[in-house]
C-alpha atoms as a PDB file:
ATOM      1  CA  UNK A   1       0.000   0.000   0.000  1.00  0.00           C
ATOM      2  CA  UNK A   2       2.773   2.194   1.156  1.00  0.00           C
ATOM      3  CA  UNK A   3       4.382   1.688  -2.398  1.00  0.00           C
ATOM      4  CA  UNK A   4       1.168   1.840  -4.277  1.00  0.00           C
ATOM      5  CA  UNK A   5       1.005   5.516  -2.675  1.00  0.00           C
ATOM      6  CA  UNK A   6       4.210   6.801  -3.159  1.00  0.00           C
ATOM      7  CA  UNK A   7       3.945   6.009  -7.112  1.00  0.00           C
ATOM      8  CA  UNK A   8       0.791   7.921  -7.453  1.00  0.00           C
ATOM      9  CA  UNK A   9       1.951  10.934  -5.523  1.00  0.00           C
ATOM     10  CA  UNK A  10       4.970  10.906  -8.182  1.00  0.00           C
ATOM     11  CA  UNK A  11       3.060  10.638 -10.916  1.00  0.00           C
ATOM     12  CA  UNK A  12       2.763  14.105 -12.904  1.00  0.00           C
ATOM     13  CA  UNK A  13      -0.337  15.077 -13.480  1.00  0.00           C
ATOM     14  CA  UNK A  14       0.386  18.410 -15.265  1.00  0.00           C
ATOM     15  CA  UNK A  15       0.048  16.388 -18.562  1.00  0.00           C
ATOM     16  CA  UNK A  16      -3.133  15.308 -18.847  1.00  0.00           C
ATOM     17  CA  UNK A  17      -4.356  18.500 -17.003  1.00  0.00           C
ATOM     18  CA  UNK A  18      -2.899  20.549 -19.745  1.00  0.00           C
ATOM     19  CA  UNK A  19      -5.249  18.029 -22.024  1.00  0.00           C
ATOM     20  CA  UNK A  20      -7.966  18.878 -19.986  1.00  0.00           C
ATOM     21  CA  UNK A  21      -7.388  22.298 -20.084  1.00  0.00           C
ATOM     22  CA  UNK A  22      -8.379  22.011 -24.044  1.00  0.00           C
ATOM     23  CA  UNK A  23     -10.278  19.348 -24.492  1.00  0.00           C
ATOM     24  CA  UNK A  24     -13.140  20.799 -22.594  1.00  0.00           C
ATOM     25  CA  UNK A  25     -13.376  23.927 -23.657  1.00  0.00           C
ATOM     26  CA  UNK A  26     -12.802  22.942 -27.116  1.00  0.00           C
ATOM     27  CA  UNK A  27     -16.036  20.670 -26.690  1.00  0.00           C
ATOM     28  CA  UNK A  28     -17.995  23.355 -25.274  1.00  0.00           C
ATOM     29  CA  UNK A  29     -16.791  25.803 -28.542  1.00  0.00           C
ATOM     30  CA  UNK A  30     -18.335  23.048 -30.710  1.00  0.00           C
ATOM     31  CA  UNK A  31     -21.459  22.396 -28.867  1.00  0.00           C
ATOM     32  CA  UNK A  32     -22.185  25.876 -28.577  1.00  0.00           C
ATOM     33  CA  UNK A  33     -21.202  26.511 -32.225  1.00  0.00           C
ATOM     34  CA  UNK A  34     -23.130  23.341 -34.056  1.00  0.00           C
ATOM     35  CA  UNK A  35     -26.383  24.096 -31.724  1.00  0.00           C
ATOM     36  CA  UNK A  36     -26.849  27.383 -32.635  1.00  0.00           C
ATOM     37  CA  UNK A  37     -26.592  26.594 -36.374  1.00  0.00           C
ATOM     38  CA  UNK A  38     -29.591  24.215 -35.626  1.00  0.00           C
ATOM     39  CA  UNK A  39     -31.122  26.146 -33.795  1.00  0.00           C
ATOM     40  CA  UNK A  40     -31.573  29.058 -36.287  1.00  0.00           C
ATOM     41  CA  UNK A  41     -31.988  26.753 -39.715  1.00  0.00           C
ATOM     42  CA  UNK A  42     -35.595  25.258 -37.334  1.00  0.00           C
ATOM     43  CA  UNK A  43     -36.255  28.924 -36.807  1.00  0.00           C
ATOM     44  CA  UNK A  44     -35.920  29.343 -40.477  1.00  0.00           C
ATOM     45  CA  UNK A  45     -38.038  26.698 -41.148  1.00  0.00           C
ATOM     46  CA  UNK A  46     -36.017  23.477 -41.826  1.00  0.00           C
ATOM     47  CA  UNK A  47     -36.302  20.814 -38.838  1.00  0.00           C
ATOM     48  CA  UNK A  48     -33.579  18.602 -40.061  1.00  0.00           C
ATOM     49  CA  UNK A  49     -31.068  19.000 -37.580  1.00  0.00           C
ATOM     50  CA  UNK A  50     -33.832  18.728 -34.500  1.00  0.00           C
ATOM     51  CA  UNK A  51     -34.833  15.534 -36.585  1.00  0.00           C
ATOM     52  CA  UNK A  52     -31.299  14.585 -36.130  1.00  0.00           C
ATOM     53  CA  UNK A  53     -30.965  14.735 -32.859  1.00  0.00           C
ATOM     54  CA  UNK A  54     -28.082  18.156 -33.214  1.00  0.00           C
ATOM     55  CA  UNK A  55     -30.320  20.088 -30.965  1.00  0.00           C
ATOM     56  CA  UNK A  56     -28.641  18.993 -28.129  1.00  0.00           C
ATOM     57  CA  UNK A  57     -26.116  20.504 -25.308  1.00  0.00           C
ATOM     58  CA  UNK A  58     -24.196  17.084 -25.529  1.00  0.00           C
ATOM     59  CA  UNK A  59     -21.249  17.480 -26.964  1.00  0.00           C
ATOM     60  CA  UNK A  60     -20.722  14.051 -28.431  1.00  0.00           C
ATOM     61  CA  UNK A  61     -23.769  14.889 -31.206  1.00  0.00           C
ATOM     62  CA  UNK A  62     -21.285  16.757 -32.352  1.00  0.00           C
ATOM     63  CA  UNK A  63     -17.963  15.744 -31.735  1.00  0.00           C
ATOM     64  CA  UNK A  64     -15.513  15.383 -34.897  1.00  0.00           C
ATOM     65  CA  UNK A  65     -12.162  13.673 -34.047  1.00  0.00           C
ATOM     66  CA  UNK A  66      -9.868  15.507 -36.305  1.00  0.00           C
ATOM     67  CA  UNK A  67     -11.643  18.617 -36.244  1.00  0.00           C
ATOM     68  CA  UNK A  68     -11.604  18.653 -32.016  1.00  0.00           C
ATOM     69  CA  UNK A  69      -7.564  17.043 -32.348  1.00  0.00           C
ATOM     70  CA  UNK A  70      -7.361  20.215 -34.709  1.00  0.00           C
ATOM     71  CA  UNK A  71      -8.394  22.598 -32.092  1.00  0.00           C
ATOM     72  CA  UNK A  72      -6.464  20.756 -29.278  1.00  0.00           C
ATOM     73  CA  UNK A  73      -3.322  20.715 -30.884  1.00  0.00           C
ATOM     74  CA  UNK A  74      -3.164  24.389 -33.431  1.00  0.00           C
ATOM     75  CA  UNK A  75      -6.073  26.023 -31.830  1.00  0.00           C
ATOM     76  CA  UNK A  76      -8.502  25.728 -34.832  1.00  0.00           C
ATOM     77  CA  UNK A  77     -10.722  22.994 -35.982  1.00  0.00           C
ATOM     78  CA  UNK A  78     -14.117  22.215 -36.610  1.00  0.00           C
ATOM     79  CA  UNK A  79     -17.115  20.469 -35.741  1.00  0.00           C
ATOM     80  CA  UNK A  80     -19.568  17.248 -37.155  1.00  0.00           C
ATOM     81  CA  UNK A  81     -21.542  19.702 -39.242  1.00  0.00           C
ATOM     82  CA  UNK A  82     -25.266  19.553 -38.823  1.00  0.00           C
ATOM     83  CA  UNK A  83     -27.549  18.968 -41.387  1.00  0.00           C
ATOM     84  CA  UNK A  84     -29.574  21.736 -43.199  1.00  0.00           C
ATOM     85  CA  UNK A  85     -31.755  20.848 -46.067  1.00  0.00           C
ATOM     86  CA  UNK A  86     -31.886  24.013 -47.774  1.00  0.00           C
ATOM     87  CA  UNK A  87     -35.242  23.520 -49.625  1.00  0.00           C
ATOM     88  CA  UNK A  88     -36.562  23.736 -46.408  1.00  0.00           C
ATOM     89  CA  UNK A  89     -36.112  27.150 -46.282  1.00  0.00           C
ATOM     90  CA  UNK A  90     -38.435  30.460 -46.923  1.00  0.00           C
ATOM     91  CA  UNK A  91     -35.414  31.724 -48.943  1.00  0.00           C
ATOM     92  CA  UNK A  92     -32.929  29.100 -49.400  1.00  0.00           C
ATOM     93  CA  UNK A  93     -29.710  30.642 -50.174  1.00  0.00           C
ATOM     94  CA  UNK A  94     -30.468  33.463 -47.586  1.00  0.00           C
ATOM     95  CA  UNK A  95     -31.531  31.478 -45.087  1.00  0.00           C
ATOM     96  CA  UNK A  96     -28.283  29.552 -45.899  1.00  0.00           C
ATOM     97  CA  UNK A  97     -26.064  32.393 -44.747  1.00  0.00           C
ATOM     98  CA  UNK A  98     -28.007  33.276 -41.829  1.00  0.00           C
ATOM     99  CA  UNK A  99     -27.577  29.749 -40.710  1.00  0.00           C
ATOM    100  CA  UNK A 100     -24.064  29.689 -41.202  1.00  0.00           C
ATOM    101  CA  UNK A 101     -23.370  33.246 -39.660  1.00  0.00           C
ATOM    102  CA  UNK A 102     -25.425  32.077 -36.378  1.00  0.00           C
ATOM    103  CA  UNK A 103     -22.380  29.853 -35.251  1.00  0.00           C
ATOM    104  CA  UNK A 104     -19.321  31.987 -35.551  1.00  0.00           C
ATOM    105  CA  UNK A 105     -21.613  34.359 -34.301  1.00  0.00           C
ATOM    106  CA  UNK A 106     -22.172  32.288 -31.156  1.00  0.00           C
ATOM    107  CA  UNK A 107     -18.878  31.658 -30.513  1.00  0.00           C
ATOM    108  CA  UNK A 108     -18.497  35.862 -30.278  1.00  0.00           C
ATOM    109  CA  UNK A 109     -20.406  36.227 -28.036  1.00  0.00           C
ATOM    110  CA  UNK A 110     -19.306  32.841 -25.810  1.00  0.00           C
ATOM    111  CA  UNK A 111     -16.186  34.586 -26.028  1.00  0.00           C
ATOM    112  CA  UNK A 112     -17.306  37.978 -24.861  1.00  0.00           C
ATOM    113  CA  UNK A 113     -19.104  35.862 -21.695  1.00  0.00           C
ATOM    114  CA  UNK A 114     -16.042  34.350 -20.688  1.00  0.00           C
ATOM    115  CA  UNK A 115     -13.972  36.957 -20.774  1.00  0.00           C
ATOM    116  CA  UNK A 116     -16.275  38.547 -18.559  1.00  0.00           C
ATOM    117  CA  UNK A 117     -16.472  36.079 -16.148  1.00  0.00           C
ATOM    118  CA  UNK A 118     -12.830  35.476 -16.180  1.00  0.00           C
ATOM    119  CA  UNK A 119     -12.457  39.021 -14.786  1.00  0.00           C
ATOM    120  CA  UNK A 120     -14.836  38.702 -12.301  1.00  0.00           C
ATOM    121  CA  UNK A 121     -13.912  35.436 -10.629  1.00  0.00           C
ATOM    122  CA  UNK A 122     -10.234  35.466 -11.484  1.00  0.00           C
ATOM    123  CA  UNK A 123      -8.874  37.129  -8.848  1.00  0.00           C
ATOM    124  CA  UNK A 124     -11.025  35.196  -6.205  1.00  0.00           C
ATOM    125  CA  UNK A 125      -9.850  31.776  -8.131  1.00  0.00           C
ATOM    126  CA  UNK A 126      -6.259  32.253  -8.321  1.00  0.00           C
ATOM    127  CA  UNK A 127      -6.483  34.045  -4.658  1.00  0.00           C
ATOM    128  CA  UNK A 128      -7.949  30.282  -3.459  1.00  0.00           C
ATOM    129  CA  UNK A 129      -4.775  28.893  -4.378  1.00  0.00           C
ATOM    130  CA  UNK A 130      -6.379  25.557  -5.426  1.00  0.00           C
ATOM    131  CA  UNK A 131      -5.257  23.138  -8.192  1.00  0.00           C
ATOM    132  CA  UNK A 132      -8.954  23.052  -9.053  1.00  0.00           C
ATOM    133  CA  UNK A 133      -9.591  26.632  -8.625  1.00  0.00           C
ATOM    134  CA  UNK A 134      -6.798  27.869 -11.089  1.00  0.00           C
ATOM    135  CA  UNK A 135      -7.727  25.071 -13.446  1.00  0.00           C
ATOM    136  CA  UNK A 136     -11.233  26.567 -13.317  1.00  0.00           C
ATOM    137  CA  UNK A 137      -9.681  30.465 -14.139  1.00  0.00           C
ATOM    138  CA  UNK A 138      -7.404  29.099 -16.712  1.00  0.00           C
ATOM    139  CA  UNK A 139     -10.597  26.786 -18.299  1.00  0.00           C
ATOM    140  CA  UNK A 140     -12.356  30.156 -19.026  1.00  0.00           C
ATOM    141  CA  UNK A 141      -9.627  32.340 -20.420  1.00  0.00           C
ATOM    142  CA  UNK A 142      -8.637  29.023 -22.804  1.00  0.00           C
ATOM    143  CA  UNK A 143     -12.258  29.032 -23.789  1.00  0.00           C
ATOM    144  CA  UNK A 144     -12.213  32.525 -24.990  1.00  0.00           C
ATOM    145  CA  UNK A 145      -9.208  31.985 -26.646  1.00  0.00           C
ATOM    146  CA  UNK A 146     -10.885  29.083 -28.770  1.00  0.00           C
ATOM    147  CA  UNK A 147     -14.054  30.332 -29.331  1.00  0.00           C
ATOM    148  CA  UNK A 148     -12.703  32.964 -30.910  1.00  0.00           C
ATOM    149  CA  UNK A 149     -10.208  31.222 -33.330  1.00  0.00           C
ATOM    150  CA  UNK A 150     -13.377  28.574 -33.691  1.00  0.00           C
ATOM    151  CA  UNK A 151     -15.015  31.618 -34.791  1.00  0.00           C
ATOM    152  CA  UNK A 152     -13.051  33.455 -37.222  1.00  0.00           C
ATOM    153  CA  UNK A 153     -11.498  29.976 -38.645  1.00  0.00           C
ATOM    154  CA  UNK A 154     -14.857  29.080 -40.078  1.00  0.00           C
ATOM    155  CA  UNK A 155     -15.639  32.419 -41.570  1.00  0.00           C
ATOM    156  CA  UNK A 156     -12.743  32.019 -43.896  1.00  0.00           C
ATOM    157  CA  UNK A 157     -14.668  31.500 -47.555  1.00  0.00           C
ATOM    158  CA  UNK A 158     -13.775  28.031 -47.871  1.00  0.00           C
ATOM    159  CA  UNK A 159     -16.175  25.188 -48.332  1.00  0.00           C
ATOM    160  CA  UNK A 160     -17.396  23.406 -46.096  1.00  0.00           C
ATOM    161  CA  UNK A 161     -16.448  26.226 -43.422  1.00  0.00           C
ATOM    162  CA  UNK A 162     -19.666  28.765 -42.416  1.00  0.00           C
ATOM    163  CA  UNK A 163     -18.006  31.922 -44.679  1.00  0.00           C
ATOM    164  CA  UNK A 164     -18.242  29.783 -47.564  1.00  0.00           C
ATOM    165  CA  UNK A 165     -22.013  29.421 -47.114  1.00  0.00           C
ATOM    166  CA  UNK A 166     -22.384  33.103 -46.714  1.00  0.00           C
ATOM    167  CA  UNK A 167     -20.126  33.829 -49.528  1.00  0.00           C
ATOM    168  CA  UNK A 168     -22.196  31.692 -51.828  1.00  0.00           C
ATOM    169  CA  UNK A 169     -25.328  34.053 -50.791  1.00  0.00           C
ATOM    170  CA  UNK A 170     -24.051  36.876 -52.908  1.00  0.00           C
ATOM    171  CA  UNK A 171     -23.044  34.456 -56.008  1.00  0.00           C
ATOM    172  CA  UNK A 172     -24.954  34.414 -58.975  1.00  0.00           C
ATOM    173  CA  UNK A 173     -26.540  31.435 -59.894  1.00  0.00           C
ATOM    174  CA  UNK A 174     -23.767  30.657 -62.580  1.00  0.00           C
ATOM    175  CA  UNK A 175     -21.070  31.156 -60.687  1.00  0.00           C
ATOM    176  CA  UNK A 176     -22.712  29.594 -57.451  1.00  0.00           C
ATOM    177  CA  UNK A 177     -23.711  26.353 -59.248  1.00  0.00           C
ATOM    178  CA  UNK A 178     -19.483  26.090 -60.344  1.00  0.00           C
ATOM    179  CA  UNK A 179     -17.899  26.214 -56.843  1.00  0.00           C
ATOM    180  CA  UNK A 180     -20.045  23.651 -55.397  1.00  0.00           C
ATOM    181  CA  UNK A 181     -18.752  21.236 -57.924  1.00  0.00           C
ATOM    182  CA  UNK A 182     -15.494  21.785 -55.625  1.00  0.00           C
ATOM    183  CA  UNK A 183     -17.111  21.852 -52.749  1.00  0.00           C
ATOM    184  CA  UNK A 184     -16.321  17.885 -51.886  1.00  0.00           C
ATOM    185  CA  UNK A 185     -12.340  19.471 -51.790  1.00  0.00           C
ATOM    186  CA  UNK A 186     -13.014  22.114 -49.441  1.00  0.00           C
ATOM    187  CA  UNK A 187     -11.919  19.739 -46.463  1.00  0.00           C
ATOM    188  CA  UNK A 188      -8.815  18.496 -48.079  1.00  0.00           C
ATOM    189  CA  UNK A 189      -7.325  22.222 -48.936  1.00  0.00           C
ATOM    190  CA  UNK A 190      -8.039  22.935 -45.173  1.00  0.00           C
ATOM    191  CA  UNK A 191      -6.171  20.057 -43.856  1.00  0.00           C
ATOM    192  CA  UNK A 192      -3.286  20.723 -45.806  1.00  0.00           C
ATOM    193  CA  UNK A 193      -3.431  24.444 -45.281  1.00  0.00           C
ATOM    194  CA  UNK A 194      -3.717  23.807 -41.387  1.00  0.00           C
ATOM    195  CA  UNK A 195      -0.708  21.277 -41.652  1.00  0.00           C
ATOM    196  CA  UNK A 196       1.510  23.257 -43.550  1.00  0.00           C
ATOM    197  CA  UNK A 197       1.382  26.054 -41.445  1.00  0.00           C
ATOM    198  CA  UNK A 198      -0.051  28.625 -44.330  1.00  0.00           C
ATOM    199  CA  UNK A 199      -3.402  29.471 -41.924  1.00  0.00           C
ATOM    200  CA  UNK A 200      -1.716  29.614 -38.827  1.00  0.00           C
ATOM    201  CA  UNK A 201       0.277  32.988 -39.098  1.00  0.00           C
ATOM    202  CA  UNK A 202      -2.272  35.051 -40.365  1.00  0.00           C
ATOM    203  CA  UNK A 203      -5.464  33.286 -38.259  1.00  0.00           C
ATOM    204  CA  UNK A 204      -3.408  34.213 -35.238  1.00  0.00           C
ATOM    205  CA  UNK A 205      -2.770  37.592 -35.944  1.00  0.00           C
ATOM    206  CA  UNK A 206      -6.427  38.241 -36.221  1.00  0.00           C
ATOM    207  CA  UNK A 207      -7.509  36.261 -33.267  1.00  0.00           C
ATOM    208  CA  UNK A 208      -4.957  38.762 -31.078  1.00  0.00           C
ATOM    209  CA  UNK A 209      -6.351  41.675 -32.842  1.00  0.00           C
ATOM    210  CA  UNK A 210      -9.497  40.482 -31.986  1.00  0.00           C
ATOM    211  CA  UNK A 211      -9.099  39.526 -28.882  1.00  0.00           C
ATOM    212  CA  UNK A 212      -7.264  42.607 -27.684  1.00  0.00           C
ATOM    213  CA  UNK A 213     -10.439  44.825 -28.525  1.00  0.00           C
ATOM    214  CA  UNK A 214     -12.674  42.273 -26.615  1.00  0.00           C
ATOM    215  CA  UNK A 215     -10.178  42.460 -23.370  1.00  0.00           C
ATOM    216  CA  UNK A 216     -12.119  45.068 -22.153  1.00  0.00           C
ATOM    217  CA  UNK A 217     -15.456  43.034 -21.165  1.00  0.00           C
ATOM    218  CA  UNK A 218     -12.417  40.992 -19.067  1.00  0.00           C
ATOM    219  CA  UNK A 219     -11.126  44.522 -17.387  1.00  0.00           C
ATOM    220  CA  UNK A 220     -14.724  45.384 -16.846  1.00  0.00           C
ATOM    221  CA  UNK A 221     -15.559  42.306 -14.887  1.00  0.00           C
ATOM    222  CA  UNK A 222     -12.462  42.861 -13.134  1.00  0.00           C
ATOM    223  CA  UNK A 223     -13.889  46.249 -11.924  1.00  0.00           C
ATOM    224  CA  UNK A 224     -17.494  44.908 -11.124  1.00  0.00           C
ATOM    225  CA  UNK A 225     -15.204  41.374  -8.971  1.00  0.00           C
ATOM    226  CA  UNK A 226     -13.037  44.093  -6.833  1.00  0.00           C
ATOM    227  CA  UNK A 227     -16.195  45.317  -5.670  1.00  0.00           C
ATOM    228  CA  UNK A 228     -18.466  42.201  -4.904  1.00  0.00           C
ATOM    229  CA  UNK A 229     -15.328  40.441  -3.531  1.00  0.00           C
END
C-alpha cells in the first residue's frame, strides 16, 4: 500500500491537465457553435437537424475527431456539421447564410461571456490557491481563446467552413452552381493548409487583434469582482 502511494503521488499530473485544459473547452466551442446553427436553420423553417438529434447541449452529437484534435493541438478545428436541407427554407440561399453566420456568431459572443467572467472570478480563483480553482480560471480564459479562433477559422470563404455558405449568398446562380462542384475538396485544402502552417500565421494575428479589442469586457468584470469580492 505504502508503495502503491508513493507512485501515485509521483506521478505528474500536469500532462493530462494541460489536455484537460483544451479538451473541454474545445467541446464546449463546438457544442455551442453546431447548436446554434440548428437552432436558427428550425427557426428558419427546416427541422432537419432537431430531426437529427443536433439540438442537443451534448457534446458528443457533435464531436468530430480531427476537427476537435485540430483545435487541441493548433487552436482551430471544426465540428460534425449539422444537417440543413436548404429547400426547407423560406429563402434558401439566404436562409443559408443566416444559418451559417449564427455559429461563428455564437462563438463571439461565448467569447465575450467568458472573458467577462474570467475578470470577475479570477482574482477570487487564483487568490484560493487551489489546483482546481486555477484550473477553473485558466478553463475560461482558454475558452475565450478558442471560441474565438473557432469563430473566425470558419468564416474564412472556404467550403465546407460557415463563410463559404455566406459567400455563396451573394453568387450568382452561374457562378454559385461552379464552386459547389469543388465543394467535396473544401476539407482536403483545409487540412493541408492547417498542416503546412499557411493558416496559422495570419489566423493568429487576427484572433490577437481580436481579442485585444474584446479584453475590455475581461477589465470590466475585473472592476465589477473588486467590488463584490
Amino acid at each position: 500500500m505504502t508503495s502503491f502511494q508513493t507512485f501515485w503521488n509521483g506521478l505528474d499530473w500536469s500532462v493530462l491537465t494541460d489536455i484537460l485544459l483544451r479538451i473541454l473547452p474545445a467541446l464546449v466551442c463546438i457544442t455551442v457553435h453546431e447548436l446554434c446553427h440548428g437552432l436558427t436553420a428550425w427557426r428558419l423553417g427546416d427541422d432537419t437537424a432537431r430531426r437529427a438529434g443536433r439540438l442537443t447541449l451534448n457534446p458528443l452529437a457533435h464531436f468530430d475527431p480531427l476537427g476537435t484534435l485540430m483545435m487541441v493541438a493548433v487552436g482551430f478545428g471544426w465540428a460534425r456539421p449539422v444537417p440543413v436541407d436548404m429547400r426547407r427554407f423560406r429563402n434558401p440561399r439566404r436562409d443559408m447564410a443566416l444559418t451559417a453566420l449564427a455559429g461563428p456568431l455564437s462563438n463571439l459572443l461565448l467569447t465575450a461571456l467568458t472573458l467577462f467572467l474570467y475578470g470577475l472570478f479570477a482574482l477570487p480563483l487564483y487568490r484560493a490557491g487551489t489546483a482546481l480553482a486555477d484550473f477553473a480560471a485558466d478553463t475560461l480564459m482558454v475558452t475565450a481563446q478558442l471560441s474565438l479562433a473557432l469563430a473566425i477559422f470558419n468564416l474564412l470563404p472556404v467550403s465546407p467552413l460557415d463563410g463559404s455558405k455566406v459567400l455563396f449568398a451573394f453568387l450568382s446562380d452561374q457562378a454559385y452552381e461552379k464552386l459547389m462542384r469543388y465543394e467535396r475538396y473544401g476539407m482536403i485544402v483545409l487540412i493541408a493548409l492547417s498542416l503546412s502552417g499557411v493558416l496559422g500565421g495570419p489566423l493568429s494575428a487576427a484572433v490577437e487583434w481580436c481579442y485585444l479589442r474584446l479584453w475590455p469586457l475581461a477589465e470590466w468584470g475585473a472592476s465589477l469582482g473588486a467590488t463584490l469580492f
